[in-house]
Protein backbone atom coordinates (compact mmCIF):
# COMPACT_ATOMS: atom_id res chain seq x y z
CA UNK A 1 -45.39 0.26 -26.68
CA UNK A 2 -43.11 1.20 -23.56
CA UNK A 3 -43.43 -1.41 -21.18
CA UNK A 4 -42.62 -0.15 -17.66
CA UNK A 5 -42.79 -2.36 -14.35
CA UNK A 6 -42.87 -1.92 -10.77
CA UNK A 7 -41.96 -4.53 -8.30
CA UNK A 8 -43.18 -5.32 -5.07
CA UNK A 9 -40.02 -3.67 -2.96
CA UNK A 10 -40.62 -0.49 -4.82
CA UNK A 11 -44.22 0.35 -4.03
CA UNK A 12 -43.42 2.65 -1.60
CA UNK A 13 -43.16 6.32 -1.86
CA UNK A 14 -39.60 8.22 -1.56
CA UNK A 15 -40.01 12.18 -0.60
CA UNK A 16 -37.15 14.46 -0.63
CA UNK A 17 -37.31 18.17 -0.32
CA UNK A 18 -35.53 20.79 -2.27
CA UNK A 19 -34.66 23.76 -0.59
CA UNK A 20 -36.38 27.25 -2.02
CA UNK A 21 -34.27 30.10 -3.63
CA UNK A 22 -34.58 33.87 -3.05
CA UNK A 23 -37.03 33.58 -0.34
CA UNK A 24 -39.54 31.06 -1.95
CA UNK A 25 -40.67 28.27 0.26
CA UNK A 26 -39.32 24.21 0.14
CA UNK A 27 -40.71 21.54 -1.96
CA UNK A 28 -41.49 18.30 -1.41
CA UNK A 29 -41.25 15.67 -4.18
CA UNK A 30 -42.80 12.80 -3.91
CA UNK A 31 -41.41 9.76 -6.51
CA UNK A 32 -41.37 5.97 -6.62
CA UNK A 33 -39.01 3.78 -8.11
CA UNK A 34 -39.41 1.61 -11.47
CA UNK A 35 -38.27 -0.01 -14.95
CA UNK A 36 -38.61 1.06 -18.37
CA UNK A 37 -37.77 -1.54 -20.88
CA UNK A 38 -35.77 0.65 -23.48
CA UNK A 39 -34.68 -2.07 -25.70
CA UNK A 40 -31.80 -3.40 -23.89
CA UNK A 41 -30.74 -6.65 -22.01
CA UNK A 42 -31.95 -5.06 -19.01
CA UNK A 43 -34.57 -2.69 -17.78
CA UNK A 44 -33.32 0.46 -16.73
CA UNK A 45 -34.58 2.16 -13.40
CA UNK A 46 -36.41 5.09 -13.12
CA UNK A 47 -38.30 7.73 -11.29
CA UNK A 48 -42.32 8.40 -11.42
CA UNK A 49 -43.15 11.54 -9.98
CA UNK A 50 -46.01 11.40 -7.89
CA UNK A 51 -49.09 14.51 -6.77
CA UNK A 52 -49.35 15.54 -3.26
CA UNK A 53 -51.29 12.85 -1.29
CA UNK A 54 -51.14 10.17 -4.41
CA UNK A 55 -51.19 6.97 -3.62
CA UNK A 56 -47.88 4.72 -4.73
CA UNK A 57 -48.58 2.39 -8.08
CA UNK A 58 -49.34 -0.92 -7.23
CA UNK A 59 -46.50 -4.06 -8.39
CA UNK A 60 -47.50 -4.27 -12.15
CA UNK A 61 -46.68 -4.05 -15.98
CA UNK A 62 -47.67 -0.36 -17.09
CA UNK A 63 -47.48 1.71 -20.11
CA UNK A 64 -47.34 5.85 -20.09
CA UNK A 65 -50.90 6.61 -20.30
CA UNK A 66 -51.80 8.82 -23.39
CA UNK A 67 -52.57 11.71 -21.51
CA UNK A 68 -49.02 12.32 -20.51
CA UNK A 69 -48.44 13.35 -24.33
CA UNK A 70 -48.59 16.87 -26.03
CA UNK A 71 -48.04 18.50 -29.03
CA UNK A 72 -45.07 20.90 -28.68
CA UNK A 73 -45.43 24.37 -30.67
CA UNK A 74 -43.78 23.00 -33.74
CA UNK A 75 -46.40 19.86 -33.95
CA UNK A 76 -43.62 17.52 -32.62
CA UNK A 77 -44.68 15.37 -29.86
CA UNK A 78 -43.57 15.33 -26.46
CA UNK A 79 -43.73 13.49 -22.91
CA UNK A 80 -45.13 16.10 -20.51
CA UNK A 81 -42.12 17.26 -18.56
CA UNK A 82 -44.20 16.74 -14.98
CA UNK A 83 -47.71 15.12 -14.61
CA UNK A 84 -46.76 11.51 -16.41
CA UNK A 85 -48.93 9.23 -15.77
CA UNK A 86 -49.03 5.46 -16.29
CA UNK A 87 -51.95 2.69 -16.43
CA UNK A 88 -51.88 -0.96 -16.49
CA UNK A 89 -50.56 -2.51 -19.40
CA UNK A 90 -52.79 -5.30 -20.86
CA UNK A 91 -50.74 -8.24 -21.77
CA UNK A 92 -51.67 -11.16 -24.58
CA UNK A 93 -52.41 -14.61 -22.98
């Protein structure tokens, strides 16, 4: 199970806006930072994008919900390239 985490300094939300092309209008993206354990030594940072008006995660242990899933056209499955979501991660006592 991926194990990601998000500290207390990084529940805040970063926005940056992308600039449209060929007349279509800005974007805002909304993101906050966190930490995928991948296997490694270390946790590597990330990004989670965030909706419009969402709330920022709370400092946790999560895991990528299984709605952020799909099955591609050739029955493979894949992470949802936007709308990821993650939910609290229920750890063993």
């Amino acid at each position: 199970m991926l194990k990601i985490e998000i500290f207390p300094e990084d529940t805040t939300i970063q926005t940056r806006t992308i600039q449209g092309k060929e007349g279509k209008a800005p974007r805002t993206i909304y993101e906050q930072t966190a930490y995928a354990y991948l296997g490694g030594k270390f946790p590597v940072q990330m990004k989670l994008s965030l909706d419009e008006g969402q709330s920022a995660y709370t400092a946790g242990i999560y895991t990528v919900h299984s709605n952020s899933f799909i099955v591609n056209n050739y029955g493979g499955l894949e992470l949802k390239r936007f709308g990821m979501t993650i939910e609290p991660l229920e750890l063993d006592v």
